[in-house]
Protein backbone atom coordinates (compact mmCIF):
# COMPACT_ATOMS: atom_id res chain seq x y z
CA UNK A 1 100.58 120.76 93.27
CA UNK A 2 98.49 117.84 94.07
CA UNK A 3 95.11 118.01 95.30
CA UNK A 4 93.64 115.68 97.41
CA UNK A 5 90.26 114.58 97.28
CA UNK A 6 87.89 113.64 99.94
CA UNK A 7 87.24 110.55 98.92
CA UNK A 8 91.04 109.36 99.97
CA UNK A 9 90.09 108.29 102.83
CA UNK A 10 92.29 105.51 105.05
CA UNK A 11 90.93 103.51 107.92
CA UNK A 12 91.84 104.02 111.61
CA UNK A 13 93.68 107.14 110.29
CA UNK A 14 93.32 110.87 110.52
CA UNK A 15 94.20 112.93 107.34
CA UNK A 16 95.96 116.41 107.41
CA UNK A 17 97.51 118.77 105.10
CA UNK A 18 100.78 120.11 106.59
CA UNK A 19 103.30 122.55 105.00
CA UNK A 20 102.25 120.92 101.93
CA UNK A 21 102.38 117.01 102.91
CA UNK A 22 99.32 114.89 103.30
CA UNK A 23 100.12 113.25 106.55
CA UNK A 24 98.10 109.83 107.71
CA UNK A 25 98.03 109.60 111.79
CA UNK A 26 96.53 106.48 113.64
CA UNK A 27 96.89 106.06 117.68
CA UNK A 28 98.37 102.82 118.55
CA UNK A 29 98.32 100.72 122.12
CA UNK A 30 100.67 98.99 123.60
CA UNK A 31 100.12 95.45 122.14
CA UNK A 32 99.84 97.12 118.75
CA UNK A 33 103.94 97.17 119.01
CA UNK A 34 105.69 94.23 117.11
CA UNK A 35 108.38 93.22 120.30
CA UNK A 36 110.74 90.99 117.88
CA UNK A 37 111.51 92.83 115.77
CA UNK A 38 110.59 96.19 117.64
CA UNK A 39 108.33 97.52 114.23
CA UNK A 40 105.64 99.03 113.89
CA UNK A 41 102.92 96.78 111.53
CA UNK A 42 100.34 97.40 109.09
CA UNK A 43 98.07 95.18 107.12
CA UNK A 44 98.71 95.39 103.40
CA UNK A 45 95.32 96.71 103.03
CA UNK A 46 95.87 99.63 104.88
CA UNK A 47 99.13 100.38 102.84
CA UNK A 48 97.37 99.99 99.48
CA UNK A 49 94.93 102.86 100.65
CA UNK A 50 97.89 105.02 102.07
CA UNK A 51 99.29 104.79 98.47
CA UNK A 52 96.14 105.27 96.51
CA UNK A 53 95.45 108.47 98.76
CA UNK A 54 98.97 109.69 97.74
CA UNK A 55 100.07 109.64 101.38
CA UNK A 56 103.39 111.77 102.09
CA UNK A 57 104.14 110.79 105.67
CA UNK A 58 102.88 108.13 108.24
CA UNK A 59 102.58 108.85 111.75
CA UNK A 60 102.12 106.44 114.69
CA UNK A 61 100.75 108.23 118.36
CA UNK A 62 102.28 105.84 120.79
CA UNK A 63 102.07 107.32 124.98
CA UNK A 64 104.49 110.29 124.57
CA UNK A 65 105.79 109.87 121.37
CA UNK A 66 105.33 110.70 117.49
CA UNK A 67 106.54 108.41 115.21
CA UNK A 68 106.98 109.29 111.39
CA UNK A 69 108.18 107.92 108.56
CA UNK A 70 107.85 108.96 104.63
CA UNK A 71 105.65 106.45 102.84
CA UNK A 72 108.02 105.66 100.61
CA UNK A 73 110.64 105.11 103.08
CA UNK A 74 108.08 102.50 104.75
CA UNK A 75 108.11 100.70 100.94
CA UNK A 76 111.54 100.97 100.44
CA UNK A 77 112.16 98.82 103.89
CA UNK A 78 109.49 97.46 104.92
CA UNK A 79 109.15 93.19 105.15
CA UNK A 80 106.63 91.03 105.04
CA UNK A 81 104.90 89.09 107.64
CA UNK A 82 101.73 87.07 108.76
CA UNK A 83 101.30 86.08 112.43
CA UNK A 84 97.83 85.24 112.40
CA UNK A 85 96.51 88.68 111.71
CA UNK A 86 96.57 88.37 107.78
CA UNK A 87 99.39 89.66 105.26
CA UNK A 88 101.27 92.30 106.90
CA UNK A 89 104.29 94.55 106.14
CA UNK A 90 106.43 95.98 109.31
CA UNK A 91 109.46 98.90 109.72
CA UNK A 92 111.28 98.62 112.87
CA UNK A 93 111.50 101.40 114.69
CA UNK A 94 115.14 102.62 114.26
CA UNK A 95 113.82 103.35 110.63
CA UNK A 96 111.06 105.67 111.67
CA UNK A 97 111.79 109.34 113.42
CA UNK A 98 110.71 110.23 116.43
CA UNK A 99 109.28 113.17 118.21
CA UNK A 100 108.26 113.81 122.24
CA UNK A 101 104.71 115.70 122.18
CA UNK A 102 107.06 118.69 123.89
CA UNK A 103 109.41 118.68 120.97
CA UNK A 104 106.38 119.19 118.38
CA UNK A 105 106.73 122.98 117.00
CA UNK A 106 103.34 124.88 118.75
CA UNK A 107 101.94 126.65 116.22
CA UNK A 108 104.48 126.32 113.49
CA UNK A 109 103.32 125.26 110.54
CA UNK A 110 99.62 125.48 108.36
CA UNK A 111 97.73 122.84 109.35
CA UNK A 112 94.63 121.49 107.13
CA UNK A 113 92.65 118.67 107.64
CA UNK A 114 90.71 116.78 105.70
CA UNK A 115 87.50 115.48 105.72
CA UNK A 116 86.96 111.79 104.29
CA UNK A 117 84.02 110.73 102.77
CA UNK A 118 80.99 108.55 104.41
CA UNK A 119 80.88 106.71 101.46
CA UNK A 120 84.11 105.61 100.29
């Protein structure tokens, strides 16, 4: 079993313990949506944390939707790009799966969250 500490800690993202994965949320907008290819982004900063935390799962909020993808699915296929926002890796969406906030299970599954540090 791994345990994680509170010091893994990821920016812009909520951390949670659920039926044993450690799960990494973050809310997105509208212009946070790569358009060609339809992807979802993140800076390669933010990806080196969501390894070094020992991340499980990535989820994106976007209006109605969950969007999740296993971290190491995200490595696997993920490319490379820098549009003026720094380095940057991208999966488009057909690789991530998707959830309506109905479809979510209410109540199934232990949730745990977790606390990051102030000073990490």
């Amino acid at each position: 079993m791994r345990i994680h500490y509170a010091s893994n800690s990821v920016p812009c993202h909520k951390l949670r313990i659920e039926d044993g994965l450690f799960i990494a949320t973050r809310q997105a907008k509208p212009e946070h949506l790569l358009k060609k290819p339809l992807a979802w982004s993140y800076n390669v900063e933010i990806i080196e944390a969501l390894k070094e935390a020992d991340v499980d799962i990535m989820e994106v909020v976007y209006e109605d939707k969950v969007f999740s993808c296993p971290l190491s699915r995200f490595l696997q296929y993920a490319r490379k790009m820098n549009r003026g926002y720094g380095e940057q890796l991208y999966l488009c969406l057909y690789l991530w799966d998707t959830k309506r906030f109905n479809e979510l299970p209410k109540g199934g599954g232990k949730k745990q969250l977790v606390q990051p540090s102030l000073f990490s």
